[in-house]
N, C-alpha and C. Protein backbone atom coordinates (compact mmCIF):
# COMPACT_ATOMS: atom_id res chain seq x y z
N UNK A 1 -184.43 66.89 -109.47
CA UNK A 1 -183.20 66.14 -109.31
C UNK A 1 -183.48 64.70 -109.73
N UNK A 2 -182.32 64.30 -110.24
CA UNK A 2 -182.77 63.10 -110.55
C UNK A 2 -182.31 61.63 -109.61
N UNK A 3 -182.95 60.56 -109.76
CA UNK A 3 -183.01 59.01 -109.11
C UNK A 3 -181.35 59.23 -108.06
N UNK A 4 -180.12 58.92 -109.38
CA UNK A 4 -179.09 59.29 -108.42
C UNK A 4 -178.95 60.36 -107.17
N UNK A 5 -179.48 62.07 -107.89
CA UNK A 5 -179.25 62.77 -106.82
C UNK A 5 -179.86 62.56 -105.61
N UNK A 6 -181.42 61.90 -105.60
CA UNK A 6 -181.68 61.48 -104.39
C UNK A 6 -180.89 60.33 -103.78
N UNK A 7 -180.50 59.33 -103.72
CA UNK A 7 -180.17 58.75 -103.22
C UNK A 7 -178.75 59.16 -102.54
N UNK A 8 -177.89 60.23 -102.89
CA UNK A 8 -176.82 60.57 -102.77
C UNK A 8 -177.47 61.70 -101.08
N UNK A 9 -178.52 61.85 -100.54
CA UNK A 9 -178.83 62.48 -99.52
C UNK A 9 -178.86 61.90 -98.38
N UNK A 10 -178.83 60.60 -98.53
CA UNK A 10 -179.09 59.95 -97.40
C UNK A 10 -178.18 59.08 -96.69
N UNK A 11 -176.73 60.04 -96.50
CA UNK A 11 -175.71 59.87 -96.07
C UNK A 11 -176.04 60.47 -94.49
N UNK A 12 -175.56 59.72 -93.87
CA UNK A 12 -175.87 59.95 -91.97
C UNK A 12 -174.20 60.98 -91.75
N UNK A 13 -174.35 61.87 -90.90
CA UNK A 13 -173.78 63.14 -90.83
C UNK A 13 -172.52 63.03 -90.15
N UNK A 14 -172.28 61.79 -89.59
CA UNK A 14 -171.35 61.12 -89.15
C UNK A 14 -170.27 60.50 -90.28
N UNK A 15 -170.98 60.50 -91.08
CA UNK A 15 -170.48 59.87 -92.47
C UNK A 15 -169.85 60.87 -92.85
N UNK A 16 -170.47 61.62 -93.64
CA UNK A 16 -169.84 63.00 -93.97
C UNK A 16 -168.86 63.55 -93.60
N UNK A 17 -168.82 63.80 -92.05
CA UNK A 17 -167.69 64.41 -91.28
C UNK A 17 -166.72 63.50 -91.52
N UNK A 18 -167.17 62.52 -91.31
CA UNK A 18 -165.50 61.20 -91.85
C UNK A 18 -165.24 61.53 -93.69
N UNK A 19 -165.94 61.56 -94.12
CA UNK A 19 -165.50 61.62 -95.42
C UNK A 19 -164.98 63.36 -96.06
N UNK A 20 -165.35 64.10 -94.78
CA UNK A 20 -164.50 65.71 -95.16
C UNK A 20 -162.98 65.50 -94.41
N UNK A 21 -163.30 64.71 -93.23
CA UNK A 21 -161.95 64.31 -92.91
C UNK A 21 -160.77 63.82 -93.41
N UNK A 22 -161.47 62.61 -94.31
CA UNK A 22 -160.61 61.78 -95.42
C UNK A 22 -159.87 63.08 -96.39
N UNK A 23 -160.78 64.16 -96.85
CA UNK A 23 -160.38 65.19 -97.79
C UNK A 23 -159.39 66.34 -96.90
N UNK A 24 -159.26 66.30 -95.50
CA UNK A 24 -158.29 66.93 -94.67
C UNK A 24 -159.26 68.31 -94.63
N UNK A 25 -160.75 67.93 -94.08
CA UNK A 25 -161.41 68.97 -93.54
C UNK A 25 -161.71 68.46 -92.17
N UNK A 26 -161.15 68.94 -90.77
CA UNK A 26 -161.41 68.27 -90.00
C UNK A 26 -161.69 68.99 -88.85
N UNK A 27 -162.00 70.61 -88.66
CA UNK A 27 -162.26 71.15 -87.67
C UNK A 27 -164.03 70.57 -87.74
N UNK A 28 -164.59 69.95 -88.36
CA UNK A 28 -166.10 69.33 -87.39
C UNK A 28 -166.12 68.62 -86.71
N UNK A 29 -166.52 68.18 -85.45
CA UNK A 29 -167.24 67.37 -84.36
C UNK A 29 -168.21 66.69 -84.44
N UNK A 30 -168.50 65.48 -84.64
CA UNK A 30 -166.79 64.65 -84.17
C UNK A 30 -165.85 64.40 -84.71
N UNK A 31 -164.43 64.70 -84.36
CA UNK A 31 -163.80 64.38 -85.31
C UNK A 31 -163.07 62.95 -85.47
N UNK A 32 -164.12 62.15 -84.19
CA UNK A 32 -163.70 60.51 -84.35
C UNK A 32 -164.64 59.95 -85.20
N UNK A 33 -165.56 60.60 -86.41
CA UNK A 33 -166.70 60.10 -86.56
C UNK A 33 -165.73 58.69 -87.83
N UNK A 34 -167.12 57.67 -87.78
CA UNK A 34 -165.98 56.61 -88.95
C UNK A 34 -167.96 56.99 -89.74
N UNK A 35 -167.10 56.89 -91.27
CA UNK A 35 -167.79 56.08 -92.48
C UNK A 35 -168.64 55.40 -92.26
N UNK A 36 -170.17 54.73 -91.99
CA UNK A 36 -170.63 53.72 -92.73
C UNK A 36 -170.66 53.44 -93.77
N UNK A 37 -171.36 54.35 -94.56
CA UNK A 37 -171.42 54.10 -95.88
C UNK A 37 -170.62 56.29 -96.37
N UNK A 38 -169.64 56.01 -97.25
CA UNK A 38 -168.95 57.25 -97.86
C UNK A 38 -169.22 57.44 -99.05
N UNK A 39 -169.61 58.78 -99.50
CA UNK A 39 -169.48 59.56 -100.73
C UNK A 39 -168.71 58.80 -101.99
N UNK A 40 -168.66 57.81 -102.48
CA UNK A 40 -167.43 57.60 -103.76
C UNK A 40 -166.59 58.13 -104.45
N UNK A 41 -167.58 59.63 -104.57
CA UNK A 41 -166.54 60.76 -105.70
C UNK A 41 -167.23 61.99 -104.72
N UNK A 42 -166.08 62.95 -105.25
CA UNK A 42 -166.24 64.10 -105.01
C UNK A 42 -167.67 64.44 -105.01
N UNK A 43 -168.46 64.79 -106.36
CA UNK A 43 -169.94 65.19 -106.60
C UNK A 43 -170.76 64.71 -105.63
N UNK A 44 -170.47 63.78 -104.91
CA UNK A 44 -171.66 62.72 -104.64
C UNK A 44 -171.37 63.56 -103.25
N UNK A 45 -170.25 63.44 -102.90
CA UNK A 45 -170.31 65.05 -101.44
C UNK A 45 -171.07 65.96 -101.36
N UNK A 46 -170.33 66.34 -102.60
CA UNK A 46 -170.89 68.28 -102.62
C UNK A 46 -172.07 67.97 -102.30
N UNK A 47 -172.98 66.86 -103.52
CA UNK A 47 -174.61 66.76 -103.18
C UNK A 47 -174.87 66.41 -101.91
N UNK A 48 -174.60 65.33 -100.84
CA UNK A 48 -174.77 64.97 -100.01
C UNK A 48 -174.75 66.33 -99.18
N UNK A 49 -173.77 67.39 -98.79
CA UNK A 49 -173.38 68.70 -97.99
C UNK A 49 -174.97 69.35 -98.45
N UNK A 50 -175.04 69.23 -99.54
CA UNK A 50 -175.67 70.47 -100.07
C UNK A 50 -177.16 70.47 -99.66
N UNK A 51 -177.50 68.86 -99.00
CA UNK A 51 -178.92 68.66 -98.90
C UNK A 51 -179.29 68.36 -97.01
N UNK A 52 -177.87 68.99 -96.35
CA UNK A 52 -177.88 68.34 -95.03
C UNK A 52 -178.82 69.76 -94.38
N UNK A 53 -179.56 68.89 -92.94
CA UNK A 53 -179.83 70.26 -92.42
C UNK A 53 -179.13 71.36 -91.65
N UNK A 54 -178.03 70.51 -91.13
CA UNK A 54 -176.98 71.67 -90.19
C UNK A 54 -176.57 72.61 -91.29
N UNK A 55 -176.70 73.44 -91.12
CA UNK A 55 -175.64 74.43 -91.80
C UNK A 55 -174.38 74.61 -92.03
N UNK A 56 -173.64 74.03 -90.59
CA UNK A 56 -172.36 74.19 -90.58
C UNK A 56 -171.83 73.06 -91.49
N UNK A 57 -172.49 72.22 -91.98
CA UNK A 57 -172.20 71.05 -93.14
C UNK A 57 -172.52 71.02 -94.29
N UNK A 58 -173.43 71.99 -94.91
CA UNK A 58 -173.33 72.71 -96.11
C UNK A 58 -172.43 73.74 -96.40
N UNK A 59 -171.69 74.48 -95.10
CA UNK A 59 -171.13 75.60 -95.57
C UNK A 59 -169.48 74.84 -95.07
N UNK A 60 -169.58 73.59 -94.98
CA UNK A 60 -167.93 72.33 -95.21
C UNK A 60 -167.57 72.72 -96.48
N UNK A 61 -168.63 72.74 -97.61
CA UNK A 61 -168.42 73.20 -98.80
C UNK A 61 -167.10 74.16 -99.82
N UNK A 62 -167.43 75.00 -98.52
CA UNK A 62 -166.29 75.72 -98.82
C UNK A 62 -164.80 75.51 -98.19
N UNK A 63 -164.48 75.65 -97.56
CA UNK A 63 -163.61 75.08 -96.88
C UNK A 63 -162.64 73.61 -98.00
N UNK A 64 -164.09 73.20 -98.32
CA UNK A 64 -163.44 72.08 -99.33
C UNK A 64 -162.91 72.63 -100.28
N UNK A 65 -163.87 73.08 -100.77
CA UNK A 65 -163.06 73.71 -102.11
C UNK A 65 -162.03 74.50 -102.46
N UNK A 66 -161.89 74.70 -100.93
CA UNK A 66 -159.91 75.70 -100.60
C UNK A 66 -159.25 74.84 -100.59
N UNK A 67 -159.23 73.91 -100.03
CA UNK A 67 -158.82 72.98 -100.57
C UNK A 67 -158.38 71.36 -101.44
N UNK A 68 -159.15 71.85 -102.18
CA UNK A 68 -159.23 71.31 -103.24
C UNK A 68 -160.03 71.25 -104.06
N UNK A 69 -159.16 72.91 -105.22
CA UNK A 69 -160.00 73.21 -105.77
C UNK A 69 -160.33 72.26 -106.80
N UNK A 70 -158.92 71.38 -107.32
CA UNK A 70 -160.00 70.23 -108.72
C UNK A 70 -161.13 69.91 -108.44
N UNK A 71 -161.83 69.83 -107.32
CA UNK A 71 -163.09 69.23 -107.02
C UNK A 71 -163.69 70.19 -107.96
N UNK A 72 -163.71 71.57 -108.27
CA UNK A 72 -164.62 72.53 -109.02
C UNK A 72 -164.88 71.98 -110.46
N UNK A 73 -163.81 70.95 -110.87
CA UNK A 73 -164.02 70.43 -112.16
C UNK A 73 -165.35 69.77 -111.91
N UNK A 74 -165.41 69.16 -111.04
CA UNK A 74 -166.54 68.33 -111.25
C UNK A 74 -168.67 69.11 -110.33
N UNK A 75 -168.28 70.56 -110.20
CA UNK A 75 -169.52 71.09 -110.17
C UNK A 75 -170.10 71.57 -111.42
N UNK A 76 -170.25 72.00 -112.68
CA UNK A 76 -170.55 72.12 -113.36
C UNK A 76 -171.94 70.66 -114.07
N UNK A 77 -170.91 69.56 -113.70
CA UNK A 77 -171.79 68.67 -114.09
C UNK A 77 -173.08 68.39 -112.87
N UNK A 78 -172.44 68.81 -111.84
CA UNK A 78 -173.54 68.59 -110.56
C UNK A 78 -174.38 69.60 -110.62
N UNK A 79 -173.91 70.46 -111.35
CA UNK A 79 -175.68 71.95 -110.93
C UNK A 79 -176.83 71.58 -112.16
N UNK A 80 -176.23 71.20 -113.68
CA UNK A 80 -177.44 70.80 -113.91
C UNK A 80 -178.61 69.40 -113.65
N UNK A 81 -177.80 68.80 -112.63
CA UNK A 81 -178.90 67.87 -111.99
C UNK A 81 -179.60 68.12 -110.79
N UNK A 82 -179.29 69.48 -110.08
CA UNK A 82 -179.95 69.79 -108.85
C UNK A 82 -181.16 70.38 -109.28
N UNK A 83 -181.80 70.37 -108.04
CA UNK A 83 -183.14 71.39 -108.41
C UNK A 83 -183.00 72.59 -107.84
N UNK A 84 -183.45 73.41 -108.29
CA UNK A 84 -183.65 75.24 -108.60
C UNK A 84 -182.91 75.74 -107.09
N UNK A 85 -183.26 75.29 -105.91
CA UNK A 85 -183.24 75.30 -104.86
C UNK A 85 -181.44 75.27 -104.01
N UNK A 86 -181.38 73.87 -104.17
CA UNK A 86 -179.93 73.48 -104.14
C UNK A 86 -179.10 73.87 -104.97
N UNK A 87 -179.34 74.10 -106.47
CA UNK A 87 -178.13 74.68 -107.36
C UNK A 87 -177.80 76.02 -106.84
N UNK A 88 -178.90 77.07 -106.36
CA UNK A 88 -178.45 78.37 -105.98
C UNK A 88 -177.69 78.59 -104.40
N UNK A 89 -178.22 77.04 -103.70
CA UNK A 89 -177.33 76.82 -102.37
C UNK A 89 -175.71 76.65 -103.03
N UNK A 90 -175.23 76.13 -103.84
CA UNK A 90 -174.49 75.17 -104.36
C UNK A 90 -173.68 76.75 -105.38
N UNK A 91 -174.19 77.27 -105.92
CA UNK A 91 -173.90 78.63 -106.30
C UNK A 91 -173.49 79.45 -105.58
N UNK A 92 -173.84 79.93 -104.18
CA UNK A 92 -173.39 80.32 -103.41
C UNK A 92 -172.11 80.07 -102.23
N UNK A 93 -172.49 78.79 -102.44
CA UNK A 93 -170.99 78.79 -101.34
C UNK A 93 -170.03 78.72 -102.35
N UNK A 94 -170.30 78.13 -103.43
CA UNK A 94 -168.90 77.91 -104.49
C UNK A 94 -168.60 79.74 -104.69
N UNK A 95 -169.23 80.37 -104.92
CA UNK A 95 -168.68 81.46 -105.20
C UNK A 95 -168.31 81.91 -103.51
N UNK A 96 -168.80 81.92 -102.89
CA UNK A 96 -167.85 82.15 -101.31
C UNK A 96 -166.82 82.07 -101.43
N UNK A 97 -166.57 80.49 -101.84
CA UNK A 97 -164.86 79.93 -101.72
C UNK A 97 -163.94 80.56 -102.59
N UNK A 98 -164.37 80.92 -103.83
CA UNK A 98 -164.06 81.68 -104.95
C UNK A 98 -163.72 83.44 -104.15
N UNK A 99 -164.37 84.26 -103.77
CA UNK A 99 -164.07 85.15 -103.47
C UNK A 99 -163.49 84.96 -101.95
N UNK A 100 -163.46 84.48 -101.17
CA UNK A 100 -162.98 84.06 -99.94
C UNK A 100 -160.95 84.12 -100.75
N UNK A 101 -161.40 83.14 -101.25
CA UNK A 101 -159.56 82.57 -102.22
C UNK A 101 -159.37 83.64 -102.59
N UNK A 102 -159.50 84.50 -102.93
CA UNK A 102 -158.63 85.86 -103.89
C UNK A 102 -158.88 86.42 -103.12
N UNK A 103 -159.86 86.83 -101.87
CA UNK A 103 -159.54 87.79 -100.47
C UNK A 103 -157.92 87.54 -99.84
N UNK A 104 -158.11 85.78 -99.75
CA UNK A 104 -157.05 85.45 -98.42
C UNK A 104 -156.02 84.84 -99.01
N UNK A 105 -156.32 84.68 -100.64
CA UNK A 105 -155.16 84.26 -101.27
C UNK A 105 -153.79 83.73 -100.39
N UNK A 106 -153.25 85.12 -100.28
CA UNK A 106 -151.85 84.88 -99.44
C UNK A 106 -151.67 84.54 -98.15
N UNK A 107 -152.69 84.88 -96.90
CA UNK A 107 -152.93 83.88 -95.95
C UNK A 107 -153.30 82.28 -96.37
N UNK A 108 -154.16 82.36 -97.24
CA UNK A 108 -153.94 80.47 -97.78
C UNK A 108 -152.49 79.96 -98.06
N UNK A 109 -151.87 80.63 -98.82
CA UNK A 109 -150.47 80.42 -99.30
C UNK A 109 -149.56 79.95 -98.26
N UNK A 110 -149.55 80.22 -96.87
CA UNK A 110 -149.03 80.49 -95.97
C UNK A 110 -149.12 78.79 -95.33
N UNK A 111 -150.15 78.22 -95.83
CA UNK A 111 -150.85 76.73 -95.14
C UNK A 111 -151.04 75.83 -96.12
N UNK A 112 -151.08 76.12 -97.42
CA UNK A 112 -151.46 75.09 -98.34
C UNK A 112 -150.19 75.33 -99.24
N UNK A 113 -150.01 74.09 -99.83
CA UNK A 113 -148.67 74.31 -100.71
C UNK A 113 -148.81 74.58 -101.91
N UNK A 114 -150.47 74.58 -102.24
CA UNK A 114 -150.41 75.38 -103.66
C UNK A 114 -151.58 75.87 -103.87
N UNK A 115 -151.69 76.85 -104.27
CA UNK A 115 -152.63 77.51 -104.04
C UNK A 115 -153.75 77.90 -105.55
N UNK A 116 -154.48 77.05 -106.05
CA UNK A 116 -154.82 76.88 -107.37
C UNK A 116 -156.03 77.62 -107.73
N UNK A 117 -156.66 78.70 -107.77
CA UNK A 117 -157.40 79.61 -108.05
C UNK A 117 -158.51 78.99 -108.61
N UNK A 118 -159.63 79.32 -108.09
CA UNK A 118 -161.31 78.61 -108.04
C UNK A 118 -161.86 79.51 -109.30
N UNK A 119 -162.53 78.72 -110.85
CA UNK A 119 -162.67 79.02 -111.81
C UNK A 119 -163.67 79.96 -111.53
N UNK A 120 -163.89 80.84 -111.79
CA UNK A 120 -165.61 81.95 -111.62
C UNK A 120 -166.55 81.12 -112.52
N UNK A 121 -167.40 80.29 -111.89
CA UNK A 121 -168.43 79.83 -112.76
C UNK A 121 -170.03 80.60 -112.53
N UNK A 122 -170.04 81.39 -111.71
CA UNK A 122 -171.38 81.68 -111.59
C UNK A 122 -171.28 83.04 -110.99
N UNK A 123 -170.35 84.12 -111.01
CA UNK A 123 -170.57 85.62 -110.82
C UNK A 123 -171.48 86.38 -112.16
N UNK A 124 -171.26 86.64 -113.07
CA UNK A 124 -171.94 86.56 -114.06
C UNK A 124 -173.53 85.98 -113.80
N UNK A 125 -173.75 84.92 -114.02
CA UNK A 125 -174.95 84.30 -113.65
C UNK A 125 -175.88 84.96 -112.36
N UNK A 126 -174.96 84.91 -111.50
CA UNK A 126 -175.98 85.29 -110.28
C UNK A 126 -175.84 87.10 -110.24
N UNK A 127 -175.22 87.69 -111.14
CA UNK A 127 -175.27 88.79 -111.05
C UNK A 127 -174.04 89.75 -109.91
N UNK A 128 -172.96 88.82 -110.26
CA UNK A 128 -171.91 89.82 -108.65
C UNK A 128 -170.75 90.10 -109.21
N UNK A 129 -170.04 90.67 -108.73
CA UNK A 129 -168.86 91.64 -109.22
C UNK A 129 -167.68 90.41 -109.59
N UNK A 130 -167.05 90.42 -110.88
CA UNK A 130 -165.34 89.72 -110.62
C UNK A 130 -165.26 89.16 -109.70
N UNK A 131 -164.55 88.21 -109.30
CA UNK A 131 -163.57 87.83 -108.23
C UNK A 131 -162.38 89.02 -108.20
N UNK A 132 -161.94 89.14 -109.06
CA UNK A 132 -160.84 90.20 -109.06
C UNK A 132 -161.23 91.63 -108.92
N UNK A 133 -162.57 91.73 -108.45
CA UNK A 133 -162.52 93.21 -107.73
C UNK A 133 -162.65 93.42 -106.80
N UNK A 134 -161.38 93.82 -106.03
CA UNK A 134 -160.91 94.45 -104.72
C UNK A 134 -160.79 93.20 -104.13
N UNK A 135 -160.22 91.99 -104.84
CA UNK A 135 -159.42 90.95 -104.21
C UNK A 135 -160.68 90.02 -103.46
N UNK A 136 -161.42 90.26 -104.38
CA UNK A 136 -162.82 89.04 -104.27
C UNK A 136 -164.13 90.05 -102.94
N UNK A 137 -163.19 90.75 -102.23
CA UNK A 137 -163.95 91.26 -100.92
C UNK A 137 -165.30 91.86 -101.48
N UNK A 138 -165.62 92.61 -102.37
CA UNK A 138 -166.55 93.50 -102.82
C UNK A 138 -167.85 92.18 -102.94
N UNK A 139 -167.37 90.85 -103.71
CA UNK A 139 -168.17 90.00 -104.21
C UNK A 139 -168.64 89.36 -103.18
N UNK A 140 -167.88 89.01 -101.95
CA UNK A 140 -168.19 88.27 -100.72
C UNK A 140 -169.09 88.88 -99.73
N UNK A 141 -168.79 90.66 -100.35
CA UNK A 141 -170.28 91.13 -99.24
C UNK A 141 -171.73 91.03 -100.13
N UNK A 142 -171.78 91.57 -101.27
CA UNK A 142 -172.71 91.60 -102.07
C UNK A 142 -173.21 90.34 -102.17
N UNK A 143 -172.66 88.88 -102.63
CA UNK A 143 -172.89 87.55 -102.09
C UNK A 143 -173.65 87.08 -100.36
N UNK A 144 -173.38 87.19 -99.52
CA UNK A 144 -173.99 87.41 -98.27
C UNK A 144 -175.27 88.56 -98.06
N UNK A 145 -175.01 89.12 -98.62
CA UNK A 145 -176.33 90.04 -98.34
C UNK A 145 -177.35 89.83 -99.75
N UNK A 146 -177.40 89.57 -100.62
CA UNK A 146 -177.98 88.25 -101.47
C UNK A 146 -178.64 87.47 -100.79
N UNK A 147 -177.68 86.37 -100.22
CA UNK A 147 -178.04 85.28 -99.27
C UNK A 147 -178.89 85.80 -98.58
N UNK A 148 -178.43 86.97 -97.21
CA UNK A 148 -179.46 86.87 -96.62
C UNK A 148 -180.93 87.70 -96.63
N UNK A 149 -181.00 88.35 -98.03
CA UNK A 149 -182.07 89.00 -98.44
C UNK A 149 -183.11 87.83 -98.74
N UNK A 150 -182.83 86.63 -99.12
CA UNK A 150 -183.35 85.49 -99.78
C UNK A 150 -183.68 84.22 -98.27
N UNK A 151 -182.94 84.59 -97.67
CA UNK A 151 -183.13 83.73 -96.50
C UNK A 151 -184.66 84.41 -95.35
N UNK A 152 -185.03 83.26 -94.94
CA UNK A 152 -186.06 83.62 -93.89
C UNK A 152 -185.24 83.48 -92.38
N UNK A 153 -184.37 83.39 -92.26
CA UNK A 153 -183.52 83.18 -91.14
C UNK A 153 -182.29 83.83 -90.79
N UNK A 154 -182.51 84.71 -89.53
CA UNK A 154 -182.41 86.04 -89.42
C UNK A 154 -180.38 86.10 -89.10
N UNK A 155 -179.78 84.70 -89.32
CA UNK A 155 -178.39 85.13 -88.98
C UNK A 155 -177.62 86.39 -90.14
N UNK A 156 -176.28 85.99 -89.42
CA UNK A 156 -175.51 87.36 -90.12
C UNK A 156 -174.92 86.12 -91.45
N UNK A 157 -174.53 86.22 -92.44
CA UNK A 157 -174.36 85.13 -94.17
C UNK A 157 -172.66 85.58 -94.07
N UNK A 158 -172.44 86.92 -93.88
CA UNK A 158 -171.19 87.35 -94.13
C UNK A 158 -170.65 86.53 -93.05
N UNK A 159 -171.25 86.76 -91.61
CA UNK A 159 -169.83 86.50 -90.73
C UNK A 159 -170.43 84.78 -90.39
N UNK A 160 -171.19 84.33 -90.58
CA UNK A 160 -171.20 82.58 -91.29
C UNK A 160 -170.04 82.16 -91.81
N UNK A 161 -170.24 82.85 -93.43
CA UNK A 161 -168.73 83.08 -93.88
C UNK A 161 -167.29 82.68 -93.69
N UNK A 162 -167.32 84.13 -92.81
CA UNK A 162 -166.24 84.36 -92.51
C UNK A 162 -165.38 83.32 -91.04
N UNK A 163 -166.83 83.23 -90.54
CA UNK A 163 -166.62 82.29 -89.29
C UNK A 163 -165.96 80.48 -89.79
N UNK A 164 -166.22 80.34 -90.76
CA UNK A 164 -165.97 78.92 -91.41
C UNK A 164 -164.92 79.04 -91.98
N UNK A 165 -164.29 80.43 -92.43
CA UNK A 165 -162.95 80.28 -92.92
C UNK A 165 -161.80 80.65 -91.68
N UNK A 166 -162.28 81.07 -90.60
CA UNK A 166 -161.92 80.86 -89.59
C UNK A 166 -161.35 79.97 -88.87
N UNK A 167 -162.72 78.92 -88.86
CA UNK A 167 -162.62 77.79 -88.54
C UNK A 167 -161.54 76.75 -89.28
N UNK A 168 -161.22 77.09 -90.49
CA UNK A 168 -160.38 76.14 -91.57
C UNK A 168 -158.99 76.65 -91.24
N UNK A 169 -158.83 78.14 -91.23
CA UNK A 169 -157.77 78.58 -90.80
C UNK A 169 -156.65 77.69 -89.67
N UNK A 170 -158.00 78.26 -88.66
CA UNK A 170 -157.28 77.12 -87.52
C UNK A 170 -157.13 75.85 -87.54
N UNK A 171 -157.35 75.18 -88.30
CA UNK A 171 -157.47 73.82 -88.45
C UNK A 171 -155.71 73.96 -89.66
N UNK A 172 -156.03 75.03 -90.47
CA UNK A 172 -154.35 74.37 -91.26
C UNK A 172 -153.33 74.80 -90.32
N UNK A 173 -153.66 75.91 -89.15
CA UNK A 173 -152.62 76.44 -88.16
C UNK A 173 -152.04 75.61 -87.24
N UNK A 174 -153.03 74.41 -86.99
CA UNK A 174 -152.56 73.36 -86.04
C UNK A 174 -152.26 72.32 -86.96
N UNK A 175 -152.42 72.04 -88.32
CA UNK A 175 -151.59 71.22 -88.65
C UNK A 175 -150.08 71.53 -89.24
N UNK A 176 -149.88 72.74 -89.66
CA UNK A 176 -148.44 73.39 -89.39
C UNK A 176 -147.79 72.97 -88.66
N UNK A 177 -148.50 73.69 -87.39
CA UNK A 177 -147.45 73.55 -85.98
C UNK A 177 -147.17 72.27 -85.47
N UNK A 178 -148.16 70.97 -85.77
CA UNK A 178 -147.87 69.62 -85.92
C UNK A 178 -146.75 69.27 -86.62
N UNK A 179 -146.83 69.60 -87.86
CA UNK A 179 -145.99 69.43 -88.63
C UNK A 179 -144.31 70.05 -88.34
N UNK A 180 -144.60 71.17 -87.53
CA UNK A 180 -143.28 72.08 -87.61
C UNK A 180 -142.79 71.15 -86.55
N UNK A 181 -143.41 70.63 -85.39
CA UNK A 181 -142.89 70.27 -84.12
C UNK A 181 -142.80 68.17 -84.37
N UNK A 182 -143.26 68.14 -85.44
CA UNK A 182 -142.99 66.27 -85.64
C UNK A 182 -141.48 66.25 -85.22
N UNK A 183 -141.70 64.77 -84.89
CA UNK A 183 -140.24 64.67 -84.56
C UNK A 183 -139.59 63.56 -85.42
């Protein structure tokens, strides 16, 4: 990785959570956290997520990228500056969000007002089925069990997953019902 990508790691986790917040990702704790110093652009996130140790802040990742997928414009230029390591972290959740989106498509639809379909940049590459077969689901198990064939750490990858889109779920469900009940 190069000079920039390091320096883009050493964002304090408090930071982060304020700056997924700013992007209207806000089911993490705390969710009073403020900025010291924030991400500038999109990339400089993803990298920052991608190098944290919690998990549950690398796998913000996705979640982001549901919403908002333009951010995907700008991974392509971020994987060839990672190293071997992080690009295949960075490979993986992007294709999560990617098959996650054409699973729940129409439950997303339901919370987001537009619903803009995550480019397939790396099924092919890493070897996994379409997004478009069997509505991304086929790719999201084969993806997780990937993961956790490759992992030394014995959790479940699928219901990680699935638990984070969970988590986002509820987070657009209560801003609905905010929204439905404003006065």
């Amino acid at each position: 990785m190069d000079e920039q990508g390091r320096a883009e790691v050493r964002y304090e986790r408090e930071s982060l959570v304020a700056a997924l917040r700013d992007r209207g990702i806000s089911y993490l704790a705390p969710s009073d956290a403020v900025a010291r110093e924030a991400p500038e652009s999109d990339a400089k996130l993803l990298c920052a997520l991608l190098h944290q140790e919690d998990s549950r802040m690398r796998l913000a990742i996705v979640p982001l990228l549901l919403r908002h997928p333009e951010i995907s414009a700008s991974v392509p230029d971020l994987a060839v500056r990672l190293d071997k390591a992080a690009l295949l972290e960075l490979q993986t959740l992007y294709m999560a969000a990617v098959y996650l989106q054409r699973n729940w498509r129409s439950r997303l639809s339901i919370y987001l007002d537009e619903v803009t379909l995550l480019p397939d940049l790396f099924s092919q590459q890493m070897g996994l089925p379409l997004p478009e077969e069997r509505f991304g689901k086929l790719g999201l198990v084969e993806l997780a069990d990937a993961w956790q064939a490759r992992s030394r750490y014995p959790f479940e990858r699928l219901q990680a997953i699935n638990s984070t889109f969970e988590l986002f779920i509820g987070q657009l469900k209560l801003e609905k019902a905010n929204l439905t009940h404003a006065p």
